[in-house]
N, C-alpha and C. Protein backbone atom coordinates (compact mmCIF):
# COMPACT_ATOMS: atom_id res chain seq x y z
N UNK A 1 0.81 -1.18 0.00
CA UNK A 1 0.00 0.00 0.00
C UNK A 1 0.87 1.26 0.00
N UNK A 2 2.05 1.01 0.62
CA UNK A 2 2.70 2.37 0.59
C UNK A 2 3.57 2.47 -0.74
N UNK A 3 3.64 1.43 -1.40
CA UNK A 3 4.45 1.57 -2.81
C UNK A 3 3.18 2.24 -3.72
N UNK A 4 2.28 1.90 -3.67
CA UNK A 4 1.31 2.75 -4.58
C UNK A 4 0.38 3.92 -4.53
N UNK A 5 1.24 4.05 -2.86
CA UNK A 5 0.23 5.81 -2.25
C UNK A 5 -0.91 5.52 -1.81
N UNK A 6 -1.55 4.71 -1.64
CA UNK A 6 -2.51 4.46 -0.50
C UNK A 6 -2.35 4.77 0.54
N UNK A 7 -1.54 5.01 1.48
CA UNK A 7 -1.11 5.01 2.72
C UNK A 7 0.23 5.90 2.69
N UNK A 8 0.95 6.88 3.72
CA UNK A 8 1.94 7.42 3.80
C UNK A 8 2.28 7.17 5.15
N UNK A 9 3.76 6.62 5.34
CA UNK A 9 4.10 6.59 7.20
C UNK A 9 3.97 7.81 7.74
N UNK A 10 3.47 8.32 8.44
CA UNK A 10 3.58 9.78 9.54
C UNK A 10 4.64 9.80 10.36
N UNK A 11 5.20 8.46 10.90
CA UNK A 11 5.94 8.60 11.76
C UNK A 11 6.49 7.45 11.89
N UNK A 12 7.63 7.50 12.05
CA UNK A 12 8.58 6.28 12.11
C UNK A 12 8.24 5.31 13.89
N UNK A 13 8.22 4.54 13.69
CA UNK A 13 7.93 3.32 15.13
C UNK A 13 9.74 3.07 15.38
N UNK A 14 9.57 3.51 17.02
CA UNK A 14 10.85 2.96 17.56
C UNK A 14 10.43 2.49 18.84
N UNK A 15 11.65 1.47 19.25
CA UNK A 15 11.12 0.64 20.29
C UNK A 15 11.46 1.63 21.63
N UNK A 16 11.10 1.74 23.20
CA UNK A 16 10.27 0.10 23.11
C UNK A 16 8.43 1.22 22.91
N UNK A 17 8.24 2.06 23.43
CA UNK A 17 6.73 2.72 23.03
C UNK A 17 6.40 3.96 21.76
N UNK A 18 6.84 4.15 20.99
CA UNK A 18 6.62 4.35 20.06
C UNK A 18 6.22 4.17 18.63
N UNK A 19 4.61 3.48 18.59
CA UNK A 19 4.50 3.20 17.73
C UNK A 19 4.58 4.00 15.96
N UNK A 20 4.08 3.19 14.83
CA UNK A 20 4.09 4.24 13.80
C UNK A 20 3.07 4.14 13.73
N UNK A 21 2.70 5.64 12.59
CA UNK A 21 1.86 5.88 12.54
C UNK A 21 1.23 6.18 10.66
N UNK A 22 0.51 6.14 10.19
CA UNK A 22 -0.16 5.85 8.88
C UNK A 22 -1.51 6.92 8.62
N UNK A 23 -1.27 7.14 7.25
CA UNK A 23 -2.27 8.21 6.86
C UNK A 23 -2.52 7.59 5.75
N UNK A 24 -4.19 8.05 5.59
CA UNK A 24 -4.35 7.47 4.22
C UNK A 24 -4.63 8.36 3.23
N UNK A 25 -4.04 8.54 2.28
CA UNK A 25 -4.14 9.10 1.06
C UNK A 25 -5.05 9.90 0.87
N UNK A 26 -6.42 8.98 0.90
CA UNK A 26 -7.78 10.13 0.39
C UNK A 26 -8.57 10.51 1.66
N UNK A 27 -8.04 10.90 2.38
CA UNK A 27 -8.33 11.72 3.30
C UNK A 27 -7.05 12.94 3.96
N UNK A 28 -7.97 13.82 4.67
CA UNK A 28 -6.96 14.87 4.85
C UNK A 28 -6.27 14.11 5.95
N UNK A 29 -4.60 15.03 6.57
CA UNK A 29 -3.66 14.52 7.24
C UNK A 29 -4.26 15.27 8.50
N UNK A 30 -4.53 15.09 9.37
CA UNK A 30 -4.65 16.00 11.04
C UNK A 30 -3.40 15.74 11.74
N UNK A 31 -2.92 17.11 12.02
CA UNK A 31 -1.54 17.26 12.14
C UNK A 31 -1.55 16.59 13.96
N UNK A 32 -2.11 16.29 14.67
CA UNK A 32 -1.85 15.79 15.70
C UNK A 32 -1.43 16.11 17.06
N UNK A 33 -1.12 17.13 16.75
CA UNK A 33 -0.50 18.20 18.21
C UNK A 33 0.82 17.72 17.91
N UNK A 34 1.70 17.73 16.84
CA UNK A 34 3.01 17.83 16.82
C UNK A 34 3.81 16.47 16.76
N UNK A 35 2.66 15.33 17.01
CA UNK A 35 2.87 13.50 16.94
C UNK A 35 3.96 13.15 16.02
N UNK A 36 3.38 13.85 14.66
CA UNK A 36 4.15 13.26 13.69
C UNK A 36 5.38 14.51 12.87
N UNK A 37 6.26 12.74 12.29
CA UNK A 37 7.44 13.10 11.71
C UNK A 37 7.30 13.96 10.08
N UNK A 38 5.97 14.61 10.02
CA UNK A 38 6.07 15.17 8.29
C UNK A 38 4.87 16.07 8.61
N UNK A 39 5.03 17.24 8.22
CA UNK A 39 3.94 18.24 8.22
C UNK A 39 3.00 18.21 7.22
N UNK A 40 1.58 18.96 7.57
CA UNK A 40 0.47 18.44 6.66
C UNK A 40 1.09 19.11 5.53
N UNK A 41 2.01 20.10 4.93
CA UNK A 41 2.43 20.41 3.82
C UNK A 41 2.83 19.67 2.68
N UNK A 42 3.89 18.67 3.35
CA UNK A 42 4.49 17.62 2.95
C UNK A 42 3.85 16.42 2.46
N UNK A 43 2.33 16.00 3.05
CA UNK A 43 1.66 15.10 2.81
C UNK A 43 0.85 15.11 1.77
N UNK A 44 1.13 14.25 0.83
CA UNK A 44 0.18 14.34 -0.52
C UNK A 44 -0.96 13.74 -0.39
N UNK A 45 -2.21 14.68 -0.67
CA UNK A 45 -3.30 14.03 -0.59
C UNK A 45 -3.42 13.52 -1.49
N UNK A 46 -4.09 12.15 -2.08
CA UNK A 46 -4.69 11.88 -3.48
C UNK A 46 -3.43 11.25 -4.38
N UNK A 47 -2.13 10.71 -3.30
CA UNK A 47 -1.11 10.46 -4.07
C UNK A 47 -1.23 9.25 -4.58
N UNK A 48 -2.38 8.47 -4.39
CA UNK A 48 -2.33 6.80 -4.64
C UNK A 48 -3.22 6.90 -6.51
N UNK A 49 -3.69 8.27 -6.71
CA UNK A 49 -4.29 8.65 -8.60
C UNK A 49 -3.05 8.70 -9.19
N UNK A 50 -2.13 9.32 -8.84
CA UNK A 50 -0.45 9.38 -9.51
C UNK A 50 0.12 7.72 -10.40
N UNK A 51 -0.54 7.09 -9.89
CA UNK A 51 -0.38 5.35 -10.24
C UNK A 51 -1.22 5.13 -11.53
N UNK A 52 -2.24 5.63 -12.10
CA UNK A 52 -3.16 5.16 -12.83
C UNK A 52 -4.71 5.08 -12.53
N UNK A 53 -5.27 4.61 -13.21
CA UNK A 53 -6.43 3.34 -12.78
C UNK A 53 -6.58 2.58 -12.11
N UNK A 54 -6.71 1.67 -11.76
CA UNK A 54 -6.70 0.34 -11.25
C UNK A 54 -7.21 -0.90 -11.99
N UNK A 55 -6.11 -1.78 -12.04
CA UNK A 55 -6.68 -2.73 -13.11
C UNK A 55 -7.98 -3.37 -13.32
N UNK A 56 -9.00 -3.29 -14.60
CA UNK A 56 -10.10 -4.51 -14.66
C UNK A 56 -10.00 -5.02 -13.46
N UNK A 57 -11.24 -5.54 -13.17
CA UNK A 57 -11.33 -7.11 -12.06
C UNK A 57 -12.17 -7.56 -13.24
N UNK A 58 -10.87 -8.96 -13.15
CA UNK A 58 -11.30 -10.29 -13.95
C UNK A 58 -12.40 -10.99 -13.01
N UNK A 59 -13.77 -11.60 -13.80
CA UNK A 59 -14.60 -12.63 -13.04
C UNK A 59 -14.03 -13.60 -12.87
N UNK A 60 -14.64 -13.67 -11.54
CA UNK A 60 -13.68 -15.55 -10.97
C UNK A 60 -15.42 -16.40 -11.13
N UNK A 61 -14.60 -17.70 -11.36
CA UNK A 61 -16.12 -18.77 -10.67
C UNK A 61 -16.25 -19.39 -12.10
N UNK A 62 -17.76 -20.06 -12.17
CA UNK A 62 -18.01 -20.80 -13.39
C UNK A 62 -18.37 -19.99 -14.27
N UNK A 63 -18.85 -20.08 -15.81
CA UNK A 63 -19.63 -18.90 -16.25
C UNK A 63 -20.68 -19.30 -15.88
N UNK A 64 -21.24 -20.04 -15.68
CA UNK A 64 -22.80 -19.99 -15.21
C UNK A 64 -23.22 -19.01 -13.94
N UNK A 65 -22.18 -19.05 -12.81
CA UNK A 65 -22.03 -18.21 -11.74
C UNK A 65 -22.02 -16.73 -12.05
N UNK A 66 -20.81 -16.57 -13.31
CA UNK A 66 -20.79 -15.48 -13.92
C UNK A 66 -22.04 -14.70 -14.32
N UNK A 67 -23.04 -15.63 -15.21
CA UNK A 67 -24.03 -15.19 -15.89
C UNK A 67 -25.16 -14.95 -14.80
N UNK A 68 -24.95 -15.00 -13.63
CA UNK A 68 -25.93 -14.97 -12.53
C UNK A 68 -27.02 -16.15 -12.57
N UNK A 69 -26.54 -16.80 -12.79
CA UNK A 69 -27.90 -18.52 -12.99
C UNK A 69 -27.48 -18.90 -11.40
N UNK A 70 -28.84 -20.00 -11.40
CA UNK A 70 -28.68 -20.72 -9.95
C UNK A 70 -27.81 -21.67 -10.10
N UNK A 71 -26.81 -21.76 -9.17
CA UNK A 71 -25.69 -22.53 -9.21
C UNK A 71 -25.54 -23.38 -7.74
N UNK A 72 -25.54 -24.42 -8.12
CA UNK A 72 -25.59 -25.30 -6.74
C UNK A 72 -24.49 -25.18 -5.77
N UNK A 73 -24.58 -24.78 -4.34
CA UNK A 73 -23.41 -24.59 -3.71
C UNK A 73 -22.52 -26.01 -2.47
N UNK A 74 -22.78 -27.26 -3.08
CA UNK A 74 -22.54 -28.34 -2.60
C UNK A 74 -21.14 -29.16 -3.10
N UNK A 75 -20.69 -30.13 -2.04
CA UNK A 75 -19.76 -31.05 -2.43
C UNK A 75 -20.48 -32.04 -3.14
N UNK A 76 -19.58 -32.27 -4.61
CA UNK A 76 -20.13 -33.54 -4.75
C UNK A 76 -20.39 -34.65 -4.11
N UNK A 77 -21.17 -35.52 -4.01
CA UNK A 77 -21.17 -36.79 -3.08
C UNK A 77 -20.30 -38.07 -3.91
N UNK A 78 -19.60 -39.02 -3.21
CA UNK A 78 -18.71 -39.88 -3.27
C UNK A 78 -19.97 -41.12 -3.84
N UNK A 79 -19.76 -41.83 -5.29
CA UNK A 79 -20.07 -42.50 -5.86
C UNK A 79 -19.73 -43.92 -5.51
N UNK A 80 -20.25 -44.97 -5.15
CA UNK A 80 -19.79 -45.81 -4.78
C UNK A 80 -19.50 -47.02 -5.95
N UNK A 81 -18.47 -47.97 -6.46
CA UNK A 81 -18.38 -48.55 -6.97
C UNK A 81 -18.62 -49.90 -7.05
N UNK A 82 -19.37 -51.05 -7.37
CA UNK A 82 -19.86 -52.05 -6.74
C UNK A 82 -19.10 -52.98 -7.47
């Protein structure tokens, strides 16, 4: 998420109580009372559009599933051989 701008670190995590901290992209940054390591200047809103589109979603499943038909949702049952 952070290679494609979804997310930006705010603040680096060091041990032992300091966690990090994460902003997300399409929302604004709230500067925190001084928490974090990058000012709201610095923070790109909207940096995860810089990437493109987002690829198609390919349909998964049968095409019958695809085509919205009733599709049975069971294990086959074990055939016995005589």
């Amino acid at each position: 998420m952070l290679e494609v701008g979804l997310i930006v670190e705010a603040r680096k995590g060091a041990r032992p109580n300091k966690a990090s901290l994460y902003g997300l992209t399409f929302f604004d940054l709230d500067f925190c009372d001084g928490k974090l390591d990058i000012t709201p200047s610095q923070f790109r809103r909207g940096a995860w559009r810089l990437y493109g589109p987002p690829p198609p979603l390919k349909p998964t499943g049968t095409p019958r599933a695809i085509a919205g038909e009733n599709v049975v949702l069971t294990t086959p049952r074990e055939v016995e051989v005589s």
